[in-house]
Protein backbone atom coordinates (compact mmCIF):
# COMPACT_ATOMS: atom_id res chain seq x y z
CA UNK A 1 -8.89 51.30 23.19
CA UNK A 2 -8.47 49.81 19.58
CA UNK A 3 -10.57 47.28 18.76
CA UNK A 4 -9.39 43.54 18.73
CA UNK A 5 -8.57 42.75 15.00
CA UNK A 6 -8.77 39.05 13.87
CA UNK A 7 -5.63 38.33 11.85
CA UNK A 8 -5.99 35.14 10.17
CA UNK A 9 -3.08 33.99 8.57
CA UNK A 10 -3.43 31.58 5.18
CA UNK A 11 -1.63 28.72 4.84
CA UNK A 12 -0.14 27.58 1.05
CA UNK A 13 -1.66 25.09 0.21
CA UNK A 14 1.06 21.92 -0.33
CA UNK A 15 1.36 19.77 -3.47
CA UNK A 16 2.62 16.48 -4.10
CA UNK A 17 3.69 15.06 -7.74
CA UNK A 18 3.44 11.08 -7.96
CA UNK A 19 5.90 9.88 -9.85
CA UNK A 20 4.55 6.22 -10.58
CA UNK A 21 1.79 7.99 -12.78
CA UNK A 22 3.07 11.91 -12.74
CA UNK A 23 -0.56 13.45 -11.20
CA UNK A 24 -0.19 16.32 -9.06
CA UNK A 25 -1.87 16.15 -5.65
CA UNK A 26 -3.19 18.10 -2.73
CA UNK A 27 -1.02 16.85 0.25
CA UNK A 28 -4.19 17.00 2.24
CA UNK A 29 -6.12 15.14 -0.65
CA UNK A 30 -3.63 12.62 -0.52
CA UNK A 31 -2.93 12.33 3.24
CA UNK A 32 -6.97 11.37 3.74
CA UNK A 33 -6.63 9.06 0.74
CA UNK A 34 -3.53 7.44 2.46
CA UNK A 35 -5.98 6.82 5.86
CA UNK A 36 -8.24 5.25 3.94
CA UNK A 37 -5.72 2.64 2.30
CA UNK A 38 -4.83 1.46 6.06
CA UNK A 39 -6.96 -1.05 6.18
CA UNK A 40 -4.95 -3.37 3.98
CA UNK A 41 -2.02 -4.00 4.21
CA UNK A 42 -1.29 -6.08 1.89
CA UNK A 43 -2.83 -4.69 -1.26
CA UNK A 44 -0.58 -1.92 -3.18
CA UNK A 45 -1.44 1.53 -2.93
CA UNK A 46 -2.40 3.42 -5.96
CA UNK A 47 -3.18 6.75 -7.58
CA UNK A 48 -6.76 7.94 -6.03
CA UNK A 49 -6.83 9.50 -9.73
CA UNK A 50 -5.84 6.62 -12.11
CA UNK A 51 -5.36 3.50 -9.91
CA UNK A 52 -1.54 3.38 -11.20
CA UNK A 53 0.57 1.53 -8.10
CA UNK A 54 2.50 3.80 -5.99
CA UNK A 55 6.42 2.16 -5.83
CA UNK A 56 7.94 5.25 -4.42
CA UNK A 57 7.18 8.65 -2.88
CA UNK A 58 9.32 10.30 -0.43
CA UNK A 59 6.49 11.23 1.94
CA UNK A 60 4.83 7.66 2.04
CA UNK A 61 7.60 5.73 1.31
CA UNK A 62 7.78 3.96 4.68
CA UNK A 63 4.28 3.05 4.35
CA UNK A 64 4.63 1.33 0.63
CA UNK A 65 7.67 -0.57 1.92
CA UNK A 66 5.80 -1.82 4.96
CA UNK A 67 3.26 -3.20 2.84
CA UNK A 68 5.68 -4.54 0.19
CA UNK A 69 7.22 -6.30 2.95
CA UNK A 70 3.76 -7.48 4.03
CA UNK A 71 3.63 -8.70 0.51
CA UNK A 72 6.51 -10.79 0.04
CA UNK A 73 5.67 -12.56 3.57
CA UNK A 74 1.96 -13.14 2.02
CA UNK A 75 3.82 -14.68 -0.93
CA UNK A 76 6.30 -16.81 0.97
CA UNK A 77 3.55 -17.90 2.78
CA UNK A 78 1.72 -19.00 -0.33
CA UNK A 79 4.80 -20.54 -1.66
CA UNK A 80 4.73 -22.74 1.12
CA UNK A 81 1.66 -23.85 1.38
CA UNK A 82 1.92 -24.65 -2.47
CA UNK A 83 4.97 -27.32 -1.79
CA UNK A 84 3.49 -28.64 0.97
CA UNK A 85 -0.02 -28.97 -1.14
CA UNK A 86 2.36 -30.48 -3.50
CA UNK A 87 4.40 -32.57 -1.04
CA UNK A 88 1.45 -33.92 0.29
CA UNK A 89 -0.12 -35.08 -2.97
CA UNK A 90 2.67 -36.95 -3.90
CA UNK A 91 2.33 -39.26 -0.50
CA UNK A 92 -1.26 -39.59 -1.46
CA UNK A 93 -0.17 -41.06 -5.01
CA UNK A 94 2.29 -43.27 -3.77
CA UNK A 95 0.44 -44.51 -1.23
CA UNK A 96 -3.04 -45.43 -3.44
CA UNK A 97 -0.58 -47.01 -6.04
CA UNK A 98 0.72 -49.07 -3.07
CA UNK A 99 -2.82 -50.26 -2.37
């Protein structure tokens, strides 16, 4: 009886080039980067390496459009509040120049 041999087969180790900022990554570098960046979602992602923003990357790219999305709504938000801030003041005025 031959003895069991272990074969243990390598896997290549995967790259990914940003192109926001042009640094080559580990995808498994990246991916645990990416995990970490969940908990907001409305702050831009950005280079672990030079804090450039990420705008576009074929493997993340539903995740950076989720949070632009999440973005914009944070920002119409804001907007409103802002005219309504505004809208409000101006009843305030006219009413203490009516007094």
């Amino acid at each position: 009886m031959l003895g069991a041999r272990r074969v243990e087969t390598t896997e290549a180790t995967r790259y990914l080039q940003l192109f926001d900022c042009g640094h080559i990554l580990r995808v498994e570098e990246m991916d645990a980067w990416m995990v970490r960046q969940l908990g907001s979602d409305v702050e831009l992602i950005r280079c672990p390496r030079c804090s450039i923003t990420i705008t576009f990357s074929y493997r993340y790219g539903n995740r950076i459009k989720r949070t632009l999305r999440n973005i914009d709504k944070v920002k119409t938000e804001i907007l409103k509040l802002g005219n309504k801030t505004a809208n409000d003041a101006s009843g305030l005025v006219r009413r203490l120049r009516h007094t």
